[in-house]
Protein backbone atom coordinates (compact mmCIF):
# COMPACT_ATOMS: atom_id res chain seq x y z
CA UNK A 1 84.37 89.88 79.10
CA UNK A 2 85.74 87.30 77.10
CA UNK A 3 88.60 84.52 78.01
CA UNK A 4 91.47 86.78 77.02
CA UNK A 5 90.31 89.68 78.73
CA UNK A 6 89.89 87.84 81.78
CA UNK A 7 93.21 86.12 81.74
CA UNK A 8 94.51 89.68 81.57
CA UNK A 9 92.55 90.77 84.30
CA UNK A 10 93.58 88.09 86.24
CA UNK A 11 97.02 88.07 85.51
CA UNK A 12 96.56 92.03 86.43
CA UNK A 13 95.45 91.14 89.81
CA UNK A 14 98.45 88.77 90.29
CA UNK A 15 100.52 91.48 90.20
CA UNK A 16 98.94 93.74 92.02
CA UNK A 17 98.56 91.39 94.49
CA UNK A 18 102.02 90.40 94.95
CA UNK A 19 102.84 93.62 95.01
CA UNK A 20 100.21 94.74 97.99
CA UNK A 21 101.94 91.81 99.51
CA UNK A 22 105.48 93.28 99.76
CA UNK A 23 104.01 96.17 100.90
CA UNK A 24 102.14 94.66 103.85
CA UNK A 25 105.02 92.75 104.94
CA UNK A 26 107.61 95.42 104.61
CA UNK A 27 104.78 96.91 106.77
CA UNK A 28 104.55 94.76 109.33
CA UNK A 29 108.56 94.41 109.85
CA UNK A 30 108.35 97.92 110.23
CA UNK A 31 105.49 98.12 112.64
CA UNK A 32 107.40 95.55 114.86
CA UNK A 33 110.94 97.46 114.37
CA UNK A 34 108.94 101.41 115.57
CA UNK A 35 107.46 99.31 118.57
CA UNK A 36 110.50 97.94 119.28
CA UNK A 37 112.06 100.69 118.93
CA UNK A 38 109.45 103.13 121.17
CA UNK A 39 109.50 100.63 123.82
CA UNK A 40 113.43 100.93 124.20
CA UNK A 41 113.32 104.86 124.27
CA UNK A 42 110.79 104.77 127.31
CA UNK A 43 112.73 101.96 128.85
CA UNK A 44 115.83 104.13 128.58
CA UNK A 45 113.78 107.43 129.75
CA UNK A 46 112.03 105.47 132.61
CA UNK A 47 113.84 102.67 133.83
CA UNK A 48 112.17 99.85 135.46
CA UNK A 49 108.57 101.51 135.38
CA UNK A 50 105.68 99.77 135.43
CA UNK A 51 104.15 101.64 132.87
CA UNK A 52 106.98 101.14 130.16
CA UNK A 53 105.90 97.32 131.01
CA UNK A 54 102.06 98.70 130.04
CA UNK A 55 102.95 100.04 126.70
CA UNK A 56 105.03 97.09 125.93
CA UNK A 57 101.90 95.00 126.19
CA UNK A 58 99.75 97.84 124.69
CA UNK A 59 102.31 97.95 121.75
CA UNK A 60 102.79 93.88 121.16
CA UNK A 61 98.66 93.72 121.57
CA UNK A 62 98.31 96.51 118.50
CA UNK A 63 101.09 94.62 116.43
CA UNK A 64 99.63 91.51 116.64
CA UNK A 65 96.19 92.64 115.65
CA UNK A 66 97.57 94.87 112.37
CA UNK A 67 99.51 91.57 111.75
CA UNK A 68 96.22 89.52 111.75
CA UNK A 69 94.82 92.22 109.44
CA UNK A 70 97.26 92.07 107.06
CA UNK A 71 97.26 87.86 106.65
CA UNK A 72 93.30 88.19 106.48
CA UNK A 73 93.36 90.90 103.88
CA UNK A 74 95.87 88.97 101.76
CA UNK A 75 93.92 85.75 102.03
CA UNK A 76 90.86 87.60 100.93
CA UNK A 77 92.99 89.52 97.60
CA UNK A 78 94.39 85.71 96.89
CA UNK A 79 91.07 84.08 96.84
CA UNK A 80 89.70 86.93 94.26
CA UNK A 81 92.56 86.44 92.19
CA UNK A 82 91.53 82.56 92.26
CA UNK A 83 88.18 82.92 91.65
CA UNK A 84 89.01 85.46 88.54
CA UNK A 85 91.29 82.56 87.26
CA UNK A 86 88.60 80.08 87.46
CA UNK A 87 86.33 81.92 85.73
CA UNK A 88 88.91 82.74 82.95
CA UNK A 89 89.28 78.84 82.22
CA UNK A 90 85.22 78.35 82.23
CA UNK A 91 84.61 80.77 80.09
């Protein structure tokens, strides 16, 4: 590839990037908002069981680990997109 093509690539990448970035946070607001949202429907259907307390914890455990996920994955797609811009100014 030569230095324009790999701007273009790069710049490419950018995009997408940013883009897989919106996503993944509109994602994650949304993934806290459903288990918000499923945690007040069983606290409404069963009041003050100790199970609705269970799946809170169950449901805060599984956001947090898609949250940690998402901030690795979009580390990893900004350090490609580094590396493709380095390699576009040495060549």
């Amino acid at each position: 590839m030569n230095r324009q093509q790999l701007r273009q690539e790069a710049q490419m990448q950018k995009i997408l990037w940013n883009r897989l970035k919106q996503w993944l946070r509109m994602s994650m607001a949304l993934s806290s908002l459903l288990a918000a949202g499923i945690y007040a429907a069983f606290q409404t259907a069963f009041p003050g069981a100790a199970a609705v307390r269970i799946l809170l914890f169950v449901l805060l455990a599984a956001d947090c680990i898609w949250m940690l996920a998402v901030t690795r994955s979009l580390r990893h797609g900004r350090e490609n997109i580094e590396k493709l811009l380095k390699l576009a100014e040495l060549s």
